[in-house]
PDB file of N, CA and C in Angstrom:
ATOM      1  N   UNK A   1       0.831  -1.192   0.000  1.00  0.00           N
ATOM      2  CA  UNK A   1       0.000   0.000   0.000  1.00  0.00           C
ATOM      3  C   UNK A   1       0.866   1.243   0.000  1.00  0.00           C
ATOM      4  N   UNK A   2       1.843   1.015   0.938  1.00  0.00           N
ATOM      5  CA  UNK A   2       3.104   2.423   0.546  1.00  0.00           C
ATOM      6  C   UNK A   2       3.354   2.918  -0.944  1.00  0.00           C
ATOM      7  N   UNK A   3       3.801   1.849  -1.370  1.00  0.00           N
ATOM      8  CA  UNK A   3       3.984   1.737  -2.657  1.00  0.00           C
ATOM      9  C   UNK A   3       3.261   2.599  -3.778  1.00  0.00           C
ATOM     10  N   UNK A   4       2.291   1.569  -3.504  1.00  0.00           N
ATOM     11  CA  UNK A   4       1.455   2.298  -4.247  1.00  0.00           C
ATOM     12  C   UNK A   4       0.484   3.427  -4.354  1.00  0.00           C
ATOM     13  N   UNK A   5       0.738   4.008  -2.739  1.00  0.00           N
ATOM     14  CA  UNK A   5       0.364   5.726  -2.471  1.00  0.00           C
ATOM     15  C   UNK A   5       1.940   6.520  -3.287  1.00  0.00           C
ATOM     16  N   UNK A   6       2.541   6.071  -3.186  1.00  0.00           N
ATOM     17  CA  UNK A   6       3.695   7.088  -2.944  1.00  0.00           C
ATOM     18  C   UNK A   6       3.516   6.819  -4.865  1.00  0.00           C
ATOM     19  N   UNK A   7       3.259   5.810  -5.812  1.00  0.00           N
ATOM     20  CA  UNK A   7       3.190   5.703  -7.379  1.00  0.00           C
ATOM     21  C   UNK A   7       2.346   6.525  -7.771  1.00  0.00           C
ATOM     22  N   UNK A   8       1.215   6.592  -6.925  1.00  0.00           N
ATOM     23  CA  UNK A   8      -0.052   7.998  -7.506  1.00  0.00           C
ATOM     24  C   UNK A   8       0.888   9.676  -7.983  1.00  0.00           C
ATOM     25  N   UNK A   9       1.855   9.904  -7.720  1.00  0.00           N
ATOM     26  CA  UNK A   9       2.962  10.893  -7.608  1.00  0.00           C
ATOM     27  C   UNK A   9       1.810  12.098  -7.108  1.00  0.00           C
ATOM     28  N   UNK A  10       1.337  13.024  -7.509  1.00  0.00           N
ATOM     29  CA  UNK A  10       0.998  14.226  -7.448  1.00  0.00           C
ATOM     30  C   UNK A  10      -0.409  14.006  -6.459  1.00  0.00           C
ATOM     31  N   UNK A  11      -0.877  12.896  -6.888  1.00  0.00           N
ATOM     32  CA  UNK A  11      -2.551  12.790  -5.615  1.00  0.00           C
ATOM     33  C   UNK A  11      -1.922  11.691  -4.659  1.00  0.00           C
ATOM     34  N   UNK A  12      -1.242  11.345  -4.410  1.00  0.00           N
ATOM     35  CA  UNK A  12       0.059  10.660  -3.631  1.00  0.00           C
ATOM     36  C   UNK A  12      -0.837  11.339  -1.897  1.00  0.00           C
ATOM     37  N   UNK A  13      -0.967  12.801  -1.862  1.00  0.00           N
ATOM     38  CA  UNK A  13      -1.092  13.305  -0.601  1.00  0.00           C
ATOM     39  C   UNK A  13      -2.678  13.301  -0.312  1.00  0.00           C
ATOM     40  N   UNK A  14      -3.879  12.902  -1.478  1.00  0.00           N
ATOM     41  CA  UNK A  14      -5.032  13.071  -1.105  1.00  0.00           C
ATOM     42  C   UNK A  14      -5.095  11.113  -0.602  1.00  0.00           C
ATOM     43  N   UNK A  15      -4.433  10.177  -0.489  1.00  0.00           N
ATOM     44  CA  UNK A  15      -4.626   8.770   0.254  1.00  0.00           C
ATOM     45  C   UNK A  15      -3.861   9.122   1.584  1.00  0.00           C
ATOM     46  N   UNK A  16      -4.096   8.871   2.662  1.00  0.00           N
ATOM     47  CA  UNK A  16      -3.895   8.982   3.760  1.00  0.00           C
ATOM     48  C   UNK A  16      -4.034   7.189   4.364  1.00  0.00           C
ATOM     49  N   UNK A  17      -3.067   6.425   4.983  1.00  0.00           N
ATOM     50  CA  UNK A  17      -3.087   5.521   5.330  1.00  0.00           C
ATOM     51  C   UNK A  17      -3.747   4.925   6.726  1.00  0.00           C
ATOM     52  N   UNK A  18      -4.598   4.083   6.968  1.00  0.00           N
ATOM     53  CA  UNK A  18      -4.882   4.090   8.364  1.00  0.00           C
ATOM     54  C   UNK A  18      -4.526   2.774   8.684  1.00  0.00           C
ATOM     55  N   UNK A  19      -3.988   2.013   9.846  1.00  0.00           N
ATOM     56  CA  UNK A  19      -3.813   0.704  10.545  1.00  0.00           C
ATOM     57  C   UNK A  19      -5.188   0.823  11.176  1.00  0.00           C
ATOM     58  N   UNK A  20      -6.204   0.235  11.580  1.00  0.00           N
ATOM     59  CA  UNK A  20      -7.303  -0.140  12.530  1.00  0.00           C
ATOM     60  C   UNK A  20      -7.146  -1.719  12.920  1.00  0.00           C
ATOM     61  N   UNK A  21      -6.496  -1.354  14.270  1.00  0.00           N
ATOM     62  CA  UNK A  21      -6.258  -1.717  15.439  1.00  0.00           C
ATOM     63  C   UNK A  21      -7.268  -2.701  16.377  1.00  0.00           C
ATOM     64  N   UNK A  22      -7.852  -4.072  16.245  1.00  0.00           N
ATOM     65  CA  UNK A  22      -8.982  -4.058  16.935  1.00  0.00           C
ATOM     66  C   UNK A  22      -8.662  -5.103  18.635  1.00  0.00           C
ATOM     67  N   UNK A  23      -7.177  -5.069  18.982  1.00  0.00           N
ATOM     68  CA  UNK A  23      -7.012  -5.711  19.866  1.00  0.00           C
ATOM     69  C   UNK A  23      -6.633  -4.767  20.940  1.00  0.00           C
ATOM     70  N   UNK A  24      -6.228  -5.324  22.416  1.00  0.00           N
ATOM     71  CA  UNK A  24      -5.348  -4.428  23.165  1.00  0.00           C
ATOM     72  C   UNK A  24      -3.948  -4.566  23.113  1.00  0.00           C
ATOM     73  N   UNK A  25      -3.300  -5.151  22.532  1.00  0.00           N
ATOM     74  CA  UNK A  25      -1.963  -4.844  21.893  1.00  0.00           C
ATOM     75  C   UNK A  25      -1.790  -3.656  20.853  1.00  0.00           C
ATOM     76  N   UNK A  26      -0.556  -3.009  21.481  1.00  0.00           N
ATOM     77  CA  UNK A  26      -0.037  -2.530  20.508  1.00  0.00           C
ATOM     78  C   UNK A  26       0.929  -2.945  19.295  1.00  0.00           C
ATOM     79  N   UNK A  27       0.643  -2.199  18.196  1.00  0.00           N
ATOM     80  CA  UNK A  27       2.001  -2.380  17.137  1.00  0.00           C
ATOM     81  C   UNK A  27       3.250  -2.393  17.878  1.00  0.00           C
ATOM     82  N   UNK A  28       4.171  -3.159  16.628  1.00  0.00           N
ATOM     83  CA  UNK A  28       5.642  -3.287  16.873  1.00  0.00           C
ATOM     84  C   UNK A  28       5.670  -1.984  17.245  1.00  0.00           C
ATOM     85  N   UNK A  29       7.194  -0.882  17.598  1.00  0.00           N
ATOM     86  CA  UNK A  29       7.338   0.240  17.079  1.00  0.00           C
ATOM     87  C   UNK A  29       8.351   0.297  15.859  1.00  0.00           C
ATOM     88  N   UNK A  30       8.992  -0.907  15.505  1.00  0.00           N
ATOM     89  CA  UNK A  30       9.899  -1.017  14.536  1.00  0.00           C
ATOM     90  C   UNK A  30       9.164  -0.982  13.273  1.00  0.00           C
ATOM     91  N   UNK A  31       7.762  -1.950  13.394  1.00  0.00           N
ATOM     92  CA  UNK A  31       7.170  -1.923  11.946  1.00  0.00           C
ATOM     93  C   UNK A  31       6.582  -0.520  11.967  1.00  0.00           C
ATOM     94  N   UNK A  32       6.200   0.111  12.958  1.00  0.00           N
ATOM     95  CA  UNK A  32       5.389   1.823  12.378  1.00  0.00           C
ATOM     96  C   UNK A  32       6.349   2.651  12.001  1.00  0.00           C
ATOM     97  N   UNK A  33       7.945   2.540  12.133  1.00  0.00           N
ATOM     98  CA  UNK A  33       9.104   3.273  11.549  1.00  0.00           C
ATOM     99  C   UNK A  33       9.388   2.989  10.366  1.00  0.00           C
ATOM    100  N   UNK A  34       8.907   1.686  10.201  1.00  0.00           N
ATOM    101  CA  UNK A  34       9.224   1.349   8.421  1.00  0.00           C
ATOM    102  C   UNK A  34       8.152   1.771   8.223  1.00  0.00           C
ATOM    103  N   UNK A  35       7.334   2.070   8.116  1.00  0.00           N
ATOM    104  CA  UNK A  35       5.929   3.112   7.218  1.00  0.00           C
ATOM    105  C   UNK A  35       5.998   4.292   7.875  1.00  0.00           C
ATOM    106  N   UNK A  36       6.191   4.812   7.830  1.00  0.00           N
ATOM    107  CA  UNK A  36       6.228   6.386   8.039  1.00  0.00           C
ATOM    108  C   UNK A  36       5.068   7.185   7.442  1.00  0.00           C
ATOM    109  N   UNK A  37       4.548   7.653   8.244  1.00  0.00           N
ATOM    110  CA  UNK A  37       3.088   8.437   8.020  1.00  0.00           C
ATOM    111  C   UNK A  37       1.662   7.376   7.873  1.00  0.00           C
ATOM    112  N   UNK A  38       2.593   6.531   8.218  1.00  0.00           N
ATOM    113  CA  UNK A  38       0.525   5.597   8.950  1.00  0.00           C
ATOM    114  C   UNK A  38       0.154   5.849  10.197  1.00  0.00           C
ATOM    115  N   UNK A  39      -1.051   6.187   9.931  1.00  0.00           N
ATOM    116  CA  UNK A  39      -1.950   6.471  11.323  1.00  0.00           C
ATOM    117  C   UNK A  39      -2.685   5.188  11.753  1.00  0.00           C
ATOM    118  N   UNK A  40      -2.095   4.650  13.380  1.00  0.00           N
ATOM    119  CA  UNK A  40      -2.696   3.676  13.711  1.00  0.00           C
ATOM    120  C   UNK A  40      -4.232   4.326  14.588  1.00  0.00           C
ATOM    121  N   UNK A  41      -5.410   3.523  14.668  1.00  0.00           N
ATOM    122  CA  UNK A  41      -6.499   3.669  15.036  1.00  0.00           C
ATOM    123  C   UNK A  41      -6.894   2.319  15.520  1.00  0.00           C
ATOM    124  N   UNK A  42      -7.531   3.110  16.823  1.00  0.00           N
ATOM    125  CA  UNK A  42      -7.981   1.527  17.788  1.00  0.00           C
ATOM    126  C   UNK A  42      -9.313   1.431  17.679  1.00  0.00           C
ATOM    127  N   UNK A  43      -9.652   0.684  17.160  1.00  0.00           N
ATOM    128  CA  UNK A  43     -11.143   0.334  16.848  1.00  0.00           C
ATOM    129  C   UNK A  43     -11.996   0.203  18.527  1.00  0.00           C
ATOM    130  N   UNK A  44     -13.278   1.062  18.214  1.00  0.00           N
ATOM    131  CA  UNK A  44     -14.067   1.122  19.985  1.00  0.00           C
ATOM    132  C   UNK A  44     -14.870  -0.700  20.273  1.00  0.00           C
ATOM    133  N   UNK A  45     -14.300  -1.041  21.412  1.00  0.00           N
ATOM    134  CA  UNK A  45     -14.998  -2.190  21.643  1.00  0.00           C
ATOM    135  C   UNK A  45     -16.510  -2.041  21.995  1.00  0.00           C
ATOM    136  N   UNK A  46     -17.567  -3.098  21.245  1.00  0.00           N
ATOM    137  CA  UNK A  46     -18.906  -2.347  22.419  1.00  0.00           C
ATOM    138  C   UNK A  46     -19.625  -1.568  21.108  1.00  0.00           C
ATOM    139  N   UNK A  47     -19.089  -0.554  20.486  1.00  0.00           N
ATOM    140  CA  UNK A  47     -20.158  -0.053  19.347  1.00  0.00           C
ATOM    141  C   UNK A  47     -20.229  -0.544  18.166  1.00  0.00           C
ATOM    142  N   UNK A  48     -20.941   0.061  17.368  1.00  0.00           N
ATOM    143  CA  UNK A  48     -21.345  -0.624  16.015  1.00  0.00           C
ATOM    144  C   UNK A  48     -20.746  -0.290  15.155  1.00  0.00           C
ATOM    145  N   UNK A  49     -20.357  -1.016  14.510  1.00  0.00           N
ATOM    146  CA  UNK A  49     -19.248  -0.674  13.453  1.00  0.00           C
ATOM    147  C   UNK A  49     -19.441  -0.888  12.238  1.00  0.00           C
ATOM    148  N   UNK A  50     -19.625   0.763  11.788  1.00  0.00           N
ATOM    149  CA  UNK A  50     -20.433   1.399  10.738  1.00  0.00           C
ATOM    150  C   UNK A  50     -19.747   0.905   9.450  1.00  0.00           C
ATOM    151  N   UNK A  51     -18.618   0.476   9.168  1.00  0.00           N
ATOM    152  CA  UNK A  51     -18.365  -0.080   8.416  1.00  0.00           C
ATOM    153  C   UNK A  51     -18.136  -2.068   8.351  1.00  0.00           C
ATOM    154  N   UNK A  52     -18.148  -2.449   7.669  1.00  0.00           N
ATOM    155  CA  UNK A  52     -18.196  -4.346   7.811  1.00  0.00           C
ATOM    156  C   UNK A  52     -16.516  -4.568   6.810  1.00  0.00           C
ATOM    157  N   UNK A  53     -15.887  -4.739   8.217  1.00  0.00           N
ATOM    158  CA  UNK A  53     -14.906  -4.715   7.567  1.00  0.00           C
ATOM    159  C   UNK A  53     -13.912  -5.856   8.584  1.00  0.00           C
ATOM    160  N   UNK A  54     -13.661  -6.795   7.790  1.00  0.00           N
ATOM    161  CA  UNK A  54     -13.338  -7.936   7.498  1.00  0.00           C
ATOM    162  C   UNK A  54     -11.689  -8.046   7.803  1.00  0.00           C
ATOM    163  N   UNK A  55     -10.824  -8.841   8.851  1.00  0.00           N
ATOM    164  CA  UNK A  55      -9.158  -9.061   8.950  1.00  0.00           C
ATOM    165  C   UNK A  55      -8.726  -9.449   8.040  1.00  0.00           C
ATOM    166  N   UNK A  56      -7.640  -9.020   7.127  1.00  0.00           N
ATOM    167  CA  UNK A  56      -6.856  -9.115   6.113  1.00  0.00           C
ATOM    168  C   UNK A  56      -6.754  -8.807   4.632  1.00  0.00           C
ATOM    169  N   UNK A  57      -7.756  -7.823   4.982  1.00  0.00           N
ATOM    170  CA  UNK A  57      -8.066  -7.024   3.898  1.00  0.00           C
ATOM    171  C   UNK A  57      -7.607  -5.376   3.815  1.00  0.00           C
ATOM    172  N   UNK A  58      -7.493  -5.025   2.480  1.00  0.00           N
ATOM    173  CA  UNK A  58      -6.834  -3.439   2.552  1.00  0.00           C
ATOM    174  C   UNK A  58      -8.709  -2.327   2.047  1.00  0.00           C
ATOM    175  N   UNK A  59      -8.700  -1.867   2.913  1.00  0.00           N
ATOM    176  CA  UNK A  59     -10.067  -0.984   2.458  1.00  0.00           C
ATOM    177  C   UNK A  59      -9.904   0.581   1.979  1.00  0.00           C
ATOM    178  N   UNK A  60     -10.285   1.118   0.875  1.00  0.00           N
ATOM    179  CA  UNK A  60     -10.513   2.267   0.508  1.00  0.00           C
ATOM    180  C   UNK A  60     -11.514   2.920   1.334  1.00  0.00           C
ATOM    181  N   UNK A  61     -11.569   4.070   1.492  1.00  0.00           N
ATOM    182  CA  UNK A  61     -12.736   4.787   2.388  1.00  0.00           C
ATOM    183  C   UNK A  61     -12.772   6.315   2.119  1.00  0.00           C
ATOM    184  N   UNK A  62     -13.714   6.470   1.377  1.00  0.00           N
ATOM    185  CA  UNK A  62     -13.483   8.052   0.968  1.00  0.00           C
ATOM    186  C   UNK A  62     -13.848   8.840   2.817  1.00  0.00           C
ATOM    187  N   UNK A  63     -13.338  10.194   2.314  1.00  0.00           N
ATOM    188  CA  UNK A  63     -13.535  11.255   3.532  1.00  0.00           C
ATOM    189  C   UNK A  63     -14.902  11.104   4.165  1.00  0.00           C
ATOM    190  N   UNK A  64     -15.885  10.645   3.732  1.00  0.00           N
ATOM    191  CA  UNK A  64     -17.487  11.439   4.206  1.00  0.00           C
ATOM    192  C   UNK A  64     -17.408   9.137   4.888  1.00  0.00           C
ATOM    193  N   UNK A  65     -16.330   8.610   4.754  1.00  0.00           N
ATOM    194  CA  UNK A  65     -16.929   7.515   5.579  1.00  0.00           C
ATOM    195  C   UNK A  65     -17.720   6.334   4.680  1.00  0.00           C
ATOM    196  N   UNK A  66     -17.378   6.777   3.330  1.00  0.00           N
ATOM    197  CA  UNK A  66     -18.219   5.402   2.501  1.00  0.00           C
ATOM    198  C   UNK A  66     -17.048   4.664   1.739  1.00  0.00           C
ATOM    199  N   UNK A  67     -17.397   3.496   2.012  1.00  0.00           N
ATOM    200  CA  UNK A  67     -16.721   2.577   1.654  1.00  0.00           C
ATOM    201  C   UNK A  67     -16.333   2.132   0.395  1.00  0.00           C
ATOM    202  N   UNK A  68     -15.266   2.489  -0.555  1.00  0.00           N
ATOM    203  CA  UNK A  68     -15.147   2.451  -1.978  1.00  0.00           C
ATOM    204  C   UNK A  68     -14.852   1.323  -2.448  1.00  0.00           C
ATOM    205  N   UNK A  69     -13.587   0.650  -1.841  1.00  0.00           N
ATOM    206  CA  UNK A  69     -13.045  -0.345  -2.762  1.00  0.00           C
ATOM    207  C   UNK A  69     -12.643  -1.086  -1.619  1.00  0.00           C
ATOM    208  N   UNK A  70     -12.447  -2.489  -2.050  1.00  0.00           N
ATOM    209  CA  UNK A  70     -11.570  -3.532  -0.855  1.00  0.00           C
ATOM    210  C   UNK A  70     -10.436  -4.423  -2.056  1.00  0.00           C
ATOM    211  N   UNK A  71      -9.322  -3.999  -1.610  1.00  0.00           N
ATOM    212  CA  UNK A  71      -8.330  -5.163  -1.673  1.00  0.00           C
ATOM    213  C   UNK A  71      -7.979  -6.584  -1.065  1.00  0.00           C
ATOM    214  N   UNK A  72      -7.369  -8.144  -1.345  1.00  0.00           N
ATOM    215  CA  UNK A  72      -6.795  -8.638  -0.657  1.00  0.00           C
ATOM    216  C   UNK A  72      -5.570  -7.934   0.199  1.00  0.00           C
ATOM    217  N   UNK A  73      -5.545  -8.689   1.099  1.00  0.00           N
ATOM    218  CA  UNK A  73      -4.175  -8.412   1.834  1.00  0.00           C
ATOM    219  C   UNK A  73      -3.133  -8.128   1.126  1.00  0.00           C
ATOM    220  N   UNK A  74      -2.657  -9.161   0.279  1.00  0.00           N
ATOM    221  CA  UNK A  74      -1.649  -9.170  -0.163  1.00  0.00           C
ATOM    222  C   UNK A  74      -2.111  -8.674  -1.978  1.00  0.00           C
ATOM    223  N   UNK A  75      -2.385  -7.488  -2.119  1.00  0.00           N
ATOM    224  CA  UNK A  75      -2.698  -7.390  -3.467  1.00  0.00           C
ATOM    225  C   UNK A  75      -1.816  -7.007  -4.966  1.00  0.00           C
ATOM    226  N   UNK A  76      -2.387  -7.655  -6.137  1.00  0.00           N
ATOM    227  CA  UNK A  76      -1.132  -7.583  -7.156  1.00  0.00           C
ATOM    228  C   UNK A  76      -1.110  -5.686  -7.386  1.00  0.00           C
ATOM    229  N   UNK A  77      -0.179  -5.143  -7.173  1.00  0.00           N
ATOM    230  CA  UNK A  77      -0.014  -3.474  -7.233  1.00  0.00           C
ATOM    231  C   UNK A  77      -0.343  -2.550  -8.309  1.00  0.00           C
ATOM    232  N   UNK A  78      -0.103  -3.357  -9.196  1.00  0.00           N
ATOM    233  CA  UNK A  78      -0.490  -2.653 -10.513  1.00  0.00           C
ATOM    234  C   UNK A  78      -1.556  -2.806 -10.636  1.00  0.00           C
ATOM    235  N   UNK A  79      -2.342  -3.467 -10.051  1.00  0.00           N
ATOM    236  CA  UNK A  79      -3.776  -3.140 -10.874  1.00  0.00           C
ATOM    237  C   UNK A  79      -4.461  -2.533  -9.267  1.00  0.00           C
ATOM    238  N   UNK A  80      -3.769  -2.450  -8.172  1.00  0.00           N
ATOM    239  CA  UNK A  80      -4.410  -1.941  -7.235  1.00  0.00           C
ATOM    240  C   UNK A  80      -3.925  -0.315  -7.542  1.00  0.00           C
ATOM    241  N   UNK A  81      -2.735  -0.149  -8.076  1.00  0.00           N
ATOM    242  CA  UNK A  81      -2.799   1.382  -8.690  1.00  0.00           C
ATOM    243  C   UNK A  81      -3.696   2.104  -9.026  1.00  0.00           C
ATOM    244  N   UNK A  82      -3.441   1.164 -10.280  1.00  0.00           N
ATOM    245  CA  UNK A  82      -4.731   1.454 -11.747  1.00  0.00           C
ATOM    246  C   UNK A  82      -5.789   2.064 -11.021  1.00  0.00           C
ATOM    247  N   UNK A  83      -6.589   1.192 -10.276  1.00  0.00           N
ATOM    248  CA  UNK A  83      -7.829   1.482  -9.890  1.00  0.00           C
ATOM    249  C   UNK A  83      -7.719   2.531  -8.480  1.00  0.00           C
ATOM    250  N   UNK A  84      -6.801   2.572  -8.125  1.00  0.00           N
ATOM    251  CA  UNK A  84      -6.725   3.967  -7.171  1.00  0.00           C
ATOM    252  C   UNK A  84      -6.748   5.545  -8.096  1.00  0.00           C
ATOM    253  N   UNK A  85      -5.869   5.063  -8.933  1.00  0.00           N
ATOM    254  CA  UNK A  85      -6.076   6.257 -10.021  1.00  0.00           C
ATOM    255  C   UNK A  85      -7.359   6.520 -10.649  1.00  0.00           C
ATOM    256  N   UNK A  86      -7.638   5.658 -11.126  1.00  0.00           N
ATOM    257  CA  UNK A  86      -9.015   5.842 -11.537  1.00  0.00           C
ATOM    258  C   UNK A  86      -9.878   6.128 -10.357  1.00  0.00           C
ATOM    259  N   UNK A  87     -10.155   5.960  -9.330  1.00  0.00           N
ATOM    260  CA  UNK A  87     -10.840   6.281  -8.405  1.00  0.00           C
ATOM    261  C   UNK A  87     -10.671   8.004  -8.105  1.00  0.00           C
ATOM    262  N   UNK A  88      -9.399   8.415  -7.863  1.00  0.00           N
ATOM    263  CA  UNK A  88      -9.094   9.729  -7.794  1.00  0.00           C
ATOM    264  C   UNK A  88      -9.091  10.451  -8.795  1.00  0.00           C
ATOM    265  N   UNK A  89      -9.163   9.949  -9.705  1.00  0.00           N
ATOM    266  CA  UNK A  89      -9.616  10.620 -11.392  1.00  0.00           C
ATOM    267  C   UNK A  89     -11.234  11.380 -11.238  1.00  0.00           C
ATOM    268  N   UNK A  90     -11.700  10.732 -10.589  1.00  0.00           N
ATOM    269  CA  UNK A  90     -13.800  10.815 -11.093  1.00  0.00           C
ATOM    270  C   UNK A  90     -13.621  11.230  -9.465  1.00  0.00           C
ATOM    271  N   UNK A  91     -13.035  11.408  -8.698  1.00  0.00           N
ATOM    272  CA  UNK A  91     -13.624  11.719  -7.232  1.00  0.00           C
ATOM    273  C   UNK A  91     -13.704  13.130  -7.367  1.00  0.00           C
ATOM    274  N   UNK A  92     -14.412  13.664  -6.328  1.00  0.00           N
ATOM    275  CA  UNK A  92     -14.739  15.343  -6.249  1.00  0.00           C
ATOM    276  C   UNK A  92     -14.343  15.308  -5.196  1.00  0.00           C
ATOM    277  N   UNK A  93     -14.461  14.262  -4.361  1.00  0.00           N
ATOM    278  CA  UNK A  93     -13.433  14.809  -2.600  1.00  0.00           C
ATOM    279  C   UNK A  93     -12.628  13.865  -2.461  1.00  0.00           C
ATOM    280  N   UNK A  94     -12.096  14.786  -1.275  1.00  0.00           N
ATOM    281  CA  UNK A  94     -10.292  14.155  -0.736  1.00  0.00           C
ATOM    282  C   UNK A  94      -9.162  14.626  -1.146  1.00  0.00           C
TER     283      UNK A  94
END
């Protein structure tokens, strides 16, 4: 996913990365130094969770909170590009 934020070159800064967190462990701190500029988020135990979102998957999420696109975990990059570009092509926000 680095990767392929940092390949968008110029809309590179409208994807913003999030980790969501749903245990009481924390991250390594070694793996949040190798990504630099991911924001980890601890998911609230107890409420409803407005999105259905599934372990081992990579999720798109525009600003207003709707759910765009889902990747595998491990997804082939070039075509998870492609379609990020195209997504930020036709978007009006973010």
């Amino acid at each position: 996913m680095r990767q392929a934020r940092l390949a968008l070159g110029r809309d590179a800064d409208r994807v913003e990365r999030v980790w969501v967190v749903d245990d009481a462990a924390d991250p390594d701190p070694a793996l949040l130094r190798e990504h630099e500029g991911l924001t980890v988020a601890r998911a609230a135990r107890g409420l409803v969770d407005p999105l259905p979102l599934a372990p081992g998957y990579i999720y798109v999420v525009d600003p207003l909170g709707s759910l765009m696109m889902r990747f595998p975990g491990e997804p082939d990059g070039r075509r998870m590009l492609r379609d990020l570009a195209r997504l930020l092509r036709v978007s009006r926000i973010g």
